[in-house]
Protein backbone atom coordinates (compact mmCIF):
# COMPACT_ATOMS: atom_id res chain seq x y z
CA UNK A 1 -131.85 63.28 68.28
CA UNK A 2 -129.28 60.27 68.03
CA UNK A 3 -131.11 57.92 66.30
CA UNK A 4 -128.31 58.30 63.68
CA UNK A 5 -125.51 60.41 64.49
CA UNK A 6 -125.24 63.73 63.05
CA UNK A 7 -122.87 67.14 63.29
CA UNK A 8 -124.00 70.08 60.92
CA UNK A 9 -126.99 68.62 58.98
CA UNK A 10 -129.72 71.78 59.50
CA UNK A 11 -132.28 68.90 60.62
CA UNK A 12 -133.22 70.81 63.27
CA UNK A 13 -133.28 74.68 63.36
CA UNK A 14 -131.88 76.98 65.40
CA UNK A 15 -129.80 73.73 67.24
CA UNK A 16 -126.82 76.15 67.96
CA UNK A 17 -129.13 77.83 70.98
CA UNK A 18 -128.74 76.03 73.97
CA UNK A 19 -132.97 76.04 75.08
CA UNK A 20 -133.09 73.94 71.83
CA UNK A 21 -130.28 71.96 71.91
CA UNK A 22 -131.62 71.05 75.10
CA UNK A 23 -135.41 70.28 74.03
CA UNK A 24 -133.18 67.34 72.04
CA UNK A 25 -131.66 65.51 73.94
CA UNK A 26 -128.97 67.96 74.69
CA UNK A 27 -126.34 67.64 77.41
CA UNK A 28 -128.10 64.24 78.46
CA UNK A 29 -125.05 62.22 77.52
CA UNK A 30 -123.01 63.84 79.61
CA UNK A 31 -125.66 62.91 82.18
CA UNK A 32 -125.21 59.67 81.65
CA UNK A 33 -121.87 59.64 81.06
CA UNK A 34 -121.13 61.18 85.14
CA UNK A 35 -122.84 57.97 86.42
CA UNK A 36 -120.39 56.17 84.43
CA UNK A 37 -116.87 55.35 86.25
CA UNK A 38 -114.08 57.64 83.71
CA UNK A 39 -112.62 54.19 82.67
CA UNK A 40 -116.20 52.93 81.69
CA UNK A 41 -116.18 55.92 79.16
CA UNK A 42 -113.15 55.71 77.84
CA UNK A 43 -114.02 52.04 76.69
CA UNK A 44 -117.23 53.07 75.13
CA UNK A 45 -114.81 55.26 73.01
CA UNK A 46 -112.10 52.58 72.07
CA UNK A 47 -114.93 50.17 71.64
CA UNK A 48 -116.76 52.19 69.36
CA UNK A 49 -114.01 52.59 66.99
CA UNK A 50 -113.62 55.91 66.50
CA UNK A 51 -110.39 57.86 65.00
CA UNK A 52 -108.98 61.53 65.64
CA UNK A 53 -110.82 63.55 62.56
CA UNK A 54 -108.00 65.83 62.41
CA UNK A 55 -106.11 63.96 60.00
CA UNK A 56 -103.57 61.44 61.82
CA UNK A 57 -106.60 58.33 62.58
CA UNK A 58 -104.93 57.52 65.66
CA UNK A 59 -107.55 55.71 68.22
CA UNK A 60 -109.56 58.78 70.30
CA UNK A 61 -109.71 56.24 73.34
CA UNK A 62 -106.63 55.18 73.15
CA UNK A 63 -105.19 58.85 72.77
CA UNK A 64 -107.43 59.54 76.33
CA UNK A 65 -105.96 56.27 78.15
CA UNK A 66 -102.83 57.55 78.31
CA UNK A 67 -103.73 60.82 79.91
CA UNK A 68 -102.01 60.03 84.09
CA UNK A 69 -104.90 59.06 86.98
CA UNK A 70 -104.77 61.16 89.74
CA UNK A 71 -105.43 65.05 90.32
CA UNK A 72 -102.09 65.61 91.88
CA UNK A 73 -101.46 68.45 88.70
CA UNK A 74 -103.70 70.05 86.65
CA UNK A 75 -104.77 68.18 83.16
CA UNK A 76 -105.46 70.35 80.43
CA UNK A 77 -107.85 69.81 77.30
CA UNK A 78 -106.84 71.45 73.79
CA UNK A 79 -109.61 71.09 71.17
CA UNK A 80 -107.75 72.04 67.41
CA UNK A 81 -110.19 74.25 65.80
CA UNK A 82 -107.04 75.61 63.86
CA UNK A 83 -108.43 74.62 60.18
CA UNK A 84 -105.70 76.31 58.11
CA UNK A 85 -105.43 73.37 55.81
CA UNK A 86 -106.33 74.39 51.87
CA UNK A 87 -109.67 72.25 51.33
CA UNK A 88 -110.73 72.07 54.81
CA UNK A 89 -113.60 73.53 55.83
CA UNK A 90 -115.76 70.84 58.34
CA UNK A 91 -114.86 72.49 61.72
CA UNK A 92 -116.88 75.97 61.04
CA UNK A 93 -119.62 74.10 60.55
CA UNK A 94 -119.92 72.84 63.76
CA UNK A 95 -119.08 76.44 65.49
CA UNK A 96 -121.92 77.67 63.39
CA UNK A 97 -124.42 75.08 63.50
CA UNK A 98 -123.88 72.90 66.28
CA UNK A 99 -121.96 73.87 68.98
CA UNK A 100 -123.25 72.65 72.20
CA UNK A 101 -122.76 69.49 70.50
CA UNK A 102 -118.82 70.24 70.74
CA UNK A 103 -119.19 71.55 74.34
CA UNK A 104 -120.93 68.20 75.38
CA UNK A 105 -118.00 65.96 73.59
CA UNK A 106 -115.52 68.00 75.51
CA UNK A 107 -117.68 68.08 79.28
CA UNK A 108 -117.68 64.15 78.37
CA UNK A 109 -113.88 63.82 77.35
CA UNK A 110 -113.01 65.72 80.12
CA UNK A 111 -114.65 64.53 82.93
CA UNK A 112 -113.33 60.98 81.35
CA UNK A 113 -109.79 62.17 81.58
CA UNK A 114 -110.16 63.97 84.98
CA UNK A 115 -109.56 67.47 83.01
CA UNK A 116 -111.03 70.92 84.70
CA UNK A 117 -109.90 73.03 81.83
CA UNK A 118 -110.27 73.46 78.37
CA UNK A 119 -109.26 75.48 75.53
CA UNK A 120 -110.59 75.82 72.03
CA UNK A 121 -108.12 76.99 70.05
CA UNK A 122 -109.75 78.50 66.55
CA UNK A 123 -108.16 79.54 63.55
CA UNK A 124 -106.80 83.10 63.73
CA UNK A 125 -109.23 84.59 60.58
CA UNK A 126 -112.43 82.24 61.38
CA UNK A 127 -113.26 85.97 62.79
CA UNK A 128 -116.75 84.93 62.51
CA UNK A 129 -116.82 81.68 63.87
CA UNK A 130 -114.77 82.35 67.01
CA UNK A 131 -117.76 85.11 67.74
CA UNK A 132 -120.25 82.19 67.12
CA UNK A 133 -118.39 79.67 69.33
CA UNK A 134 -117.44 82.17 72.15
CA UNK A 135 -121.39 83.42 72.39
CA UNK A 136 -122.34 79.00 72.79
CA UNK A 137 -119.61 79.24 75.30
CA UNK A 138 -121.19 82.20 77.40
CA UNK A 139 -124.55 81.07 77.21
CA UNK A 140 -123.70 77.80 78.32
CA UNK A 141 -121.49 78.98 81.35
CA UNK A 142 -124.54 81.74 82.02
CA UNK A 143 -126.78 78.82 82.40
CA UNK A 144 -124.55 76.73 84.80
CA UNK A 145 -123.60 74.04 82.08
CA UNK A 146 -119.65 74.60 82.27
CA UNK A 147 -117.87 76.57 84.92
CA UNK A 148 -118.92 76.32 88.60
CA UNK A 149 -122.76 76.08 87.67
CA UNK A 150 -122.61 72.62 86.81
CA UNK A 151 -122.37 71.32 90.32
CA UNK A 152 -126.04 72.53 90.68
CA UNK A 153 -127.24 71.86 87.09
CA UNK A 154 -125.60 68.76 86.92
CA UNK A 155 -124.83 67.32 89.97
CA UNK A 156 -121.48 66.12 92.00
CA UNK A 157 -118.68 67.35 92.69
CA UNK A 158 -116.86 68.07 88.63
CA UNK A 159 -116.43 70.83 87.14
CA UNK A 160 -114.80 71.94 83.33
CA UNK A 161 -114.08 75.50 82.32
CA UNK A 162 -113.96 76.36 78.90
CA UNK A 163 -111.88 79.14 77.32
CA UNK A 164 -112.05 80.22 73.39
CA UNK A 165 -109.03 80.95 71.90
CA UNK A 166 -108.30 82.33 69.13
CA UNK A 167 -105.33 81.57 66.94
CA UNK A 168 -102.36 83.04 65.08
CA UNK A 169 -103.12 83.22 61.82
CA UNK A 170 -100.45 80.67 61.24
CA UNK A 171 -101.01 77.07 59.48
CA UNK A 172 -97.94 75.49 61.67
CA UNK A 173 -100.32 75.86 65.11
CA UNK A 174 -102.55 73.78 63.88
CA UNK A 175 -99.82 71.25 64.93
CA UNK A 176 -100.73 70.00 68.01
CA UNK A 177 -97.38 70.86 70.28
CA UNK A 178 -96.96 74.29 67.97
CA UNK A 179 -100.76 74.92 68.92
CA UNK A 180 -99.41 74.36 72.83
CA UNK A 181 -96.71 77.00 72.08
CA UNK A 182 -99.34 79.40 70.94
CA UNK A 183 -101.49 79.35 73.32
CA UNK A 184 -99.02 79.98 76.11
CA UNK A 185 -98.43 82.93 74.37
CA UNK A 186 -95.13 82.15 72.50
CA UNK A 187 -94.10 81.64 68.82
CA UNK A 188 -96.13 78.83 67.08
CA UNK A 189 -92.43 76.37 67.07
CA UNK A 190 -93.51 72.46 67.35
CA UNK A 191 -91.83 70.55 69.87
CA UNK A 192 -89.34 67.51 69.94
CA UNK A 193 -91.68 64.06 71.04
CA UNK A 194 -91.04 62.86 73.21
CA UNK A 195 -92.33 63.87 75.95
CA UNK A 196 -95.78 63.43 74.26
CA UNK A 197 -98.52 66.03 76.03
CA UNK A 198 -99.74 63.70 77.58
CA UNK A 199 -96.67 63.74 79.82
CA UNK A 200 -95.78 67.34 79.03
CA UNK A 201 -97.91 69.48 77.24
CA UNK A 202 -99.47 73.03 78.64
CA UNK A 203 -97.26 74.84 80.65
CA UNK A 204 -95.22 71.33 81.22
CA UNK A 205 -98.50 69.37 82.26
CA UNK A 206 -100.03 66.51 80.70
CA UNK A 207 -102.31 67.99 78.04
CA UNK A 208 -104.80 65.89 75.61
CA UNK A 209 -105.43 67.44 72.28
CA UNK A 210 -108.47 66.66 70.17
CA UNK A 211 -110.05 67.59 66.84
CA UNK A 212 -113.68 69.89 66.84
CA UNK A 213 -114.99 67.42 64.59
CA UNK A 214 -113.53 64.33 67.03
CA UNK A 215 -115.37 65.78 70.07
CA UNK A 216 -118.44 66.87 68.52
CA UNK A 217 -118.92 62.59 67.62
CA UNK A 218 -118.49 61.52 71.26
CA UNK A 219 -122.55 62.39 72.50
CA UNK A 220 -123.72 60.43 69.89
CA UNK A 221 -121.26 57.52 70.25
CA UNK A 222 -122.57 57.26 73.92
CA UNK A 223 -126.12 57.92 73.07
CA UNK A 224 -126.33 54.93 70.29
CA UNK A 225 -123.60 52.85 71.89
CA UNK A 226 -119.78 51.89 70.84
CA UNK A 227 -121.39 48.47 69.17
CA UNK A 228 -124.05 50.71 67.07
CA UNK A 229 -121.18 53.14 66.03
CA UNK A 230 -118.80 50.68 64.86
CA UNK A 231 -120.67 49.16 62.29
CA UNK A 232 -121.38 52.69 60.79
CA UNK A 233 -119.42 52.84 57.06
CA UNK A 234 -115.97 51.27 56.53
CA UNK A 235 -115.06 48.73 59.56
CA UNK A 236 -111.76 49.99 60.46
CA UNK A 237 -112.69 53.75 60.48
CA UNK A 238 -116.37 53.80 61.60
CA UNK A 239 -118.86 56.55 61.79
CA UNK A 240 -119.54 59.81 59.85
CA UNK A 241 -117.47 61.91 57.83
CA UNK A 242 -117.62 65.29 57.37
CA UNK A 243 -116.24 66.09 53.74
CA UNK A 244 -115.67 69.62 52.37
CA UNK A 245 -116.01 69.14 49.02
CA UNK A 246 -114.53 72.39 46.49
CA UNK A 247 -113.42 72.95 43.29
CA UNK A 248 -115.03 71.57 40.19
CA UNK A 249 -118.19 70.16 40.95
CA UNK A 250 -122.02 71.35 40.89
CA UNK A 251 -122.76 71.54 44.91
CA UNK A 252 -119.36 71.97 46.69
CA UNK A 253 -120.35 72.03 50.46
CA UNK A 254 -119.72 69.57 53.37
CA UNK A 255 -121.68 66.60 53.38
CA UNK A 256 -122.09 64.34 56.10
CA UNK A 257 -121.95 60.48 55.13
CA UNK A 258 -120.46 57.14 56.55
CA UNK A 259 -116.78 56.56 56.26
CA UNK A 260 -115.94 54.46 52.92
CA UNK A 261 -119.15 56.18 50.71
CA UNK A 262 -117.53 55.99 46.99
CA UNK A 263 -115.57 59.13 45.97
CA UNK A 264 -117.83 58.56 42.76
CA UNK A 265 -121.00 58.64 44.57
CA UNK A 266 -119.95 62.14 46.73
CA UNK A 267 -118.74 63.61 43.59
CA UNK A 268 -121.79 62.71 41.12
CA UNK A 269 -124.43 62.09 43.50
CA UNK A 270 -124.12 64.58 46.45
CA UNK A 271 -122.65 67.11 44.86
CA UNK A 272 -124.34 66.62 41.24
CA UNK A 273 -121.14 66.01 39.33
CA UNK A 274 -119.08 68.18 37.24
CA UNK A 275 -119.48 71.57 35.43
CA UNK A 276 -119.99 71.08 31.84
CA UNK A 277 -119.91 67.25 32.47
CA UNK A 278 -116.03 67.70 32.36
CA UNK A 279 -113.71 64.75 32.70
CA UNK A 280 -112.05 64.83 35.79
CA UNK A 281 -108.09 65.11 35.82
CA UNK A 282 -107.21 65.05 39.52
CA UNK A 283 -108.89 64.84 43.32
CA UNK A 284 -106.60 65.48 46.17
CA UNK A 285 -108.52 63.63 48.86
CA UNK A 286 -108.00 64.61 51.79
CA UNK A 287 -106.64 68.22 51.76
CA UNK A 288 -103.84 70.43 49.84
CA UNK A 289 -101.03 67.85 52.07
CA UNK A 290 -102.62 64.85 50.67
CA UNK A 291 -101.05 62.65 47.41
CA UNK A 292 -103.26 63.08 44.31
CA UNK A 293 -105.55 60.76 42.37
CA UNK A 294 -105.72 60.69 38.56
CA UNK A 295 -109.15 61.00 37.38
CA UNK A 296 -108.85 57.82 35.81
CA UNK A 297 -108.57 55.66 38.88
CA UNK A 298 -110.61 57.31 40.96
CA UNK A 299 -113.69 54.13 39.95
CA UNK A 300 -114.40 52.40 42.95
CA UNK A 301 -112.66 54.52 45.53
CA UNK A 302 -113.76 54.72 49.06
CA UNK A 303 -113.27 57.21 51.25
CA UNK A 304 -112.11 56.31 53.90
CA UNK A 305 -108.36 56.01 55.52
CA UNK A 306 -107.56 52.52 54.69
CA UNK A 307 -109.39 52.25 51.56
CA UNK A 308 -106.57 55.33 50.37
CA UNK A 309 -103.80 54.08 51.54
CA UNK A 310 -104.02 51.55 48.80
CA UNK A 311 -103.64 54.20 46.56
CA UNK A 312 -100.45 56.54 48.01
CA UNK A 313 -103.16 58.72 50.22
CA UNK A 314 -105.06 59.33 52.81
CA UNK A 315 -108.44 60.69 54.11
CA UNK A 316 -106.45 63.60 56.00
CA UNK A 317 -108.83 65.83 56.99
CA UNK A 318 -111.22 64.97 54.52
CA UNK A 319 -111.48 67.90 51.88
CA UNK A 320 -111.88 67.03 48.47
CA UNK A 321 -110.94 69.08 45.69
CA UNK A 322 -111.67 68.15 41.92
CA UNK A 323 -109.99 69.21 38.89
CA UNK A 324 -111.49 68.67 35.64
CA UNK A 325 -109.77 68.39 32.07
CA UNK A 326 -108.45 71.80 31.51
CA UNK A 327 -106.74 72.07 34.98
CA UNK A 328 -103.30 73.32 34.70
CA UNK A 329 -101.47 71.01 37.24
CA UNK A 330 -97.97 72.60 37.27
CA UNK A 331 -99.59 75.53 38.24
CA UNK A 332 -101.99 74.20 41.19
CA UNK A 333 -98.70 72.40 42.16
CA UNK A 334 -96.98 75.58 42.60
CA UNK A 335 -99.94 77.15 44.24
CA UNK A 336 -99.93 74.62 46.81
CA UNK A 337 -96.16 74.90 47.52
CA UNK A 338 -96.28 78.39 47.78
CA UNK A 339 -98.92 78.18 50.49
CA UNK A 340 -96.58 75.82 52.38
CA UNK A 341 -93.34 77.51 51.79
CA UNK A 342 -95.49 80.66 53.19
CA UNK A 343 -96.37 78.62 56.04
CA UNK A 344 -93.43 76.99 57.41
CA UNK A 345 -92.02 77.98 60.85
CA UNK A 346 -88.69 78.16 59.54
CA UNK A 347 -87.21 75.90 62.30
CA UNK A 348 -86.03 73.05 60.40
CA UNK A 349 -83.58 73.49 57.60
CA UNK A 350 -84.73 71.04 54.87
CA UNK A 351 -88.51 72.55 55.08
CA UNK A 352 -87.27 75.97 56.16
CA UNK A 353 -84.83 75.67 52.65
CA UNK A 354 -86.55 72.82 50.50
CA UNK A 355 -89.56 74.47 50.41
CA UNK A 356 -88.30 77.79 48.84
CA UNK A 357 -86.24 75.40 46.45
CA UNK A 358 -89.08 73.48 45.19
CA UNK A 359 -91.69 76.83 44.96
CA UNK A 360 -88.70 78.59 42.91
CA UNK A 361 -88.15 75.29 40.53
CA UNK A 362 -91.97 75.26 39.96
CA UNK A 363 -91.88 78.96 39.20
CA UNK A 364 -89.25 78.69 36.88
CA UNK A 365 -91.48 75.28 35.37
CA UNK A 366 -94.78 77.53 34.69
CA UNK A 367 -92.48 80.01 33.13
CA UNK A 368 -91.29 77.70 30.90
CA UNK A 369 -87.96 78.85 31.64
CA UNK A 370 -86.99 75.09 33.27
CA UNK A 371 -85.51 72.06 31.83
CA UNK A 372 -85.99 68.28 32.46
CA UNK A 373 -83.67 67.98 34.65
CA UNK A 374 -85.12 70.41 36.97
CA UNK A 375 -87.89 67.74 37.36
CA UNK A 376 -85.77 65.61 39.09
CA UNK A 377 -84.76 67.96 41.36
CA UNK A 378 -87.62 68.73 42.27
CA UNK A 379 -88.45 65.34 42.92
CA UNK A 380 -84.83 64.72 45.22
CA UNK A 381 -85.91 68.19 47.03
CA UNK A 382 -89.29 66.59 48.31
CA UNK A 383 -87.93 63.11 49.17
CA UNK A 384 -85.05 65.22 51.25
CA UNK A 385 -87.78 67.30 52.98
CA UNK A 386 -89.88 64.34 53.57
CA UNK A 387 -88.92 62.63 57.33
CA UNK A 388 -86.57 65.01 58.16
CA UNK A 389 -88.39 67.85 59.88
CA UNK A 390 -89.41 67.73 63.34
CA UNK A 391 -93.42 67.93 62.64
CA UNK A 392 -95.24 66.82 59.72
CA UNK A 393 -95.77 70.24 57.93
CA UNK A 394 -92.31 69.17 56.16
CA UNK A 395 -94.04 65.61 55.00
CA UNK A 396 -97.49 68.08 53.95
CA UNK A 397 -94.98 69.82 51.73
CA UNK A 398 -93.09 66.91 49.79
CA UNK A 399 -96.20 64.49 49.10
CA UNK A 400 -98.43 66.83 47.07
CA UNK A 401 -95.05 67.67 45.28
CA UNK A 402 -93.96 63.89 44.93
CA UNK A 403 -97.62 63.01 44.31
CA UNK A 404 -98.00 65.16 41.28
CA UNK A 405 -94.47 64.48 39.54
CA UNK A 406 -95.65 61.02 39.77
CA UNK A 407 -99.09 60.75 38.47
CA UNK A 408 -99.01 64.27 35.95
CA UNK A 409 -95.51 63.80 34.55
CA UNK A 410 -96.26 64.02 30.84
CA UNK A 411 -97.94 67.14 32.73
CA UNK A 412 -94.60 68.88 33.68
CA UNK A 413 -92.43 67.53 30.56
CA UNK A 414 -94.92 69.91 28.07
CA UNK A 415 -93.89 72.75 30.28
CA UNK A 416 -90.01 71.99 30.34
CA UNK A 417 -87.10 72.24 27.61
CA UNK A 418 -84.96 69.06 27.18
CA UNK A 419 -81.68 68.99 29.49
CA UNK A 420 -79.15 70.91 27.25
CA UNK A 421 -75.26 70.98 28.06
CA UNK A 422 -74.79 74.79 29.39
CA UNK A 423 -70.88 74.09 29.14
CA UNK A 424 -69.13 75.64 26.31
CA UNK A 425 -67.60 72.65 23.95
CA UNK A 426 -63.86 72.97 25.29
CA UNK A 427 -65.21 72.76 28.75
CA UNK A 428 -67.05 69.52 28.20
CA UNK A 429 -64.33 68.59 26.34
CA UNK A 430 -62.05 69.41 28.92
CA UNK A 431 -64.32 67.60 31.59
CA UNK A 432 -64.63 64.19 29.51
CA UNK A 433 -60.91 63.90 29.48
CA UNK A 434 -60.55 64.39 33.32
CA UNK A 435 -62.86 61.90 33.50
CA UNK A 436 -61.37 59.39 31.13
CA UNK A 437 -58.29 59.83 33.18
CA UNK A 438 -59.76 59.49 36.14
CA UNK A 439 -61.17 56.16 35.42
CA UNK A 440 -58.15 54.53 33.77
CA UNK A 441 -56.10 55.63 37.33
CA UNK A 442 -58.91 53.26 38.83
């Protein structure tokens, strides 16, 4: 089943049933994992290499090593099914097609961590999807493979309890302290760090929280080894991918390849190019937050983390969207920073305010109604937004913003009038002399 690791390829049907999942291989690396002491699996996971899939890269086994020994409080497990970024669409693929795959990850990550509960928290309109996972869930707890049951199915003395949750319809919980907020039932707010969850997270104790995609790696990563997984695509971000790729190309989908496959090579040979065998303007990378790439640089690309941040981007959470030719960029700009504007929490002033500022600026740029100046503005809005908020949703709205302004400036200028003097002439005139007098005084 392992032989090469795999999430939501169909290569075997009808894997989301448990009897099946079972017949391959199923559930038998968290078998071996229990003979394993907790520390023994946590290096397995730093040594393989593998990094959070939910768009930050930090080191999974470093993340669990800081989780406190002991079971003198309860440890708590939070798996971020919240996919509310524009362009991401990986995680529903594993509720649909694979999800005993997921439960595994998480019996492994939490017996690893010394965790007896966890909670998958799922975007608040998957409606579907949170039916799919929550009928894996029963099935597997009905069988004795979470819950109580798995001290006879499996075994010892550990046991994990699972609990679907689903989530607020709001983009901010998918940020990890915002999602803690949520799901103990108050507003979605992110918190100050520190403390970190692992210190203080649910209901003040230490709390680890994981991407779907992140668990749903960690049975095969045990099953092939942490040696075997490493050298899978680009060295410093090993393994598979899962990217959603939309917008203007033949096959949009997900497609599961090795970290650091060519942008070109998803793009033309997975997902058999462009309609019309367009040119193509722009690809945001890694989801709506992500900085843009021109069409023109995008030879030679590879996507994968480190390979973008040599271009001003990142592999986020890996949704690509391509734009051909006749893409009006001012316009997906302002799409995109409605969306976050929408979507901010309103706790921090520069995103609560910048964001409305930089959505009405690009309204007033479509229009036509705007001037050059305006697109400096804009630009000073997003650098004050950017590092001053208290999660990252502020940073998600200034670099598509920044990113844009940048790369599609001749873009904006056709859609802007010069900067004119709106002073009338005495005014001006009256303003200049101040001036004058002002700096002969000096």
């Amino acid at each position: 089943m392992y032989s090469v690791p795999h999430l939501v390829l169909p290569q075997i049907s009808d894997l989301h049933k448990l009897d099946v999942y079972v017949a391959n291989g199923g559930y038998g690396q968290y078998r071996k994992a229990i003979t394993m002491t907790t520390d023994a699996v946590i290096d397995e996971v730093k040594r393989s290499g593998l990094r959070g899939r939910g768009g930050a890269c930090f080191s999974t086994g470093m993340k669990w090593s800081f989780m406190p020994k002991g079971n003198d409080k309860p440890k708590y497990l939070a798996i971020n099914g919240d996919e509310s970024e524009p362009g991401s669409f990986k995680d529903r693929q594993i509720f649909e097609y694979n999800p005993h795959q997921l439960i595994e990850g998480i019996l492994i990550a939490g017996y690893a961590m010394g965790i007896t509960k966890a909670f998958i928290y799922i975007r608040g309109e998957y409606h579907k999807w949170v039916r799919l996972m929550q009928e894996a869930v029963d099935e597997a707890r009905n069988r004795g493979y979470i819950g109580d049951g798995m001290k006879q199915t499996f075994g010892g003395n550990y046991t994990l309890d699972i609990v679907v949750h689903k989530g607020a319809g709001a983009y901010i919980c998918g940020e990890e302290t915002a999602l803690m907020n949520s799901l103990e039932g108050d507003r979605g707010y992110p918190r100050f760090k520190p403390p970190f969850p692992a210190n203080k997270g649910l209901w003040g104790m230490p709390t680890t929280i994981n991407n779907v995609e992140t668990l749903a790696t960690i049975p095969p990563i045990l099953a092939i080894g942490p040696e075997a997984y490493s050298k899978i695509g680009a060295p410093k971000h090993p393994g598979t991918l899962l990217y959603g790729v939309s917008g203007h190309v033949n096959k949009p989908g997900v497609y599961e390849l090795p970290s650091g496959t060519l942008l070109t090579d998803i793009i033309y040979k997975y997902c058999g190019g462009v309609p019309g065998n367009k040119k193509i303007k722009a690809i945001i990378p890694g989801g709506s937050s992500m900085p843009p790439l021109r069409g023109d640089e995008i030879e030679g690309v590879m996507m994968d983390n480190e390979s973008l941040r040599a271009y001003n981007t990142y592999i986020g959470t890996g949704g690509i969207m391509v734009m051909d030719e006749d893409t009006n960029i001012p316009k997906v700009l302002l799409r995109i920073s409605r969306f976050y504007h929408h979507e901010s929490c309103g706790q921090c002033t520069p995103c609560r305010e910048g964001n409305g500022w930089m959505e009405k600026i690009l309204r007033r740029i479509v229009k036509g109604d705007a001037t050059s100046h305006d697109l400096d503005v804009l630009f000073s809005v997003a650098s004050n937004i950017e590092g001053n908020t208290i999660c990252a949703l502020g940073d998600a709205a200034a670099w598509p913003v920044k990113g844009f302004l940048t790369k599609f400036r001749s873009d904006f200028e056709a859609c802007v009038k010069p900067t004119r003097e709106f002073l009338s002439p005495n005014i001006a005139h009256g303003r200049r002399q101040s001036a004058e007098t002002l700096i002969q005084s000096v």
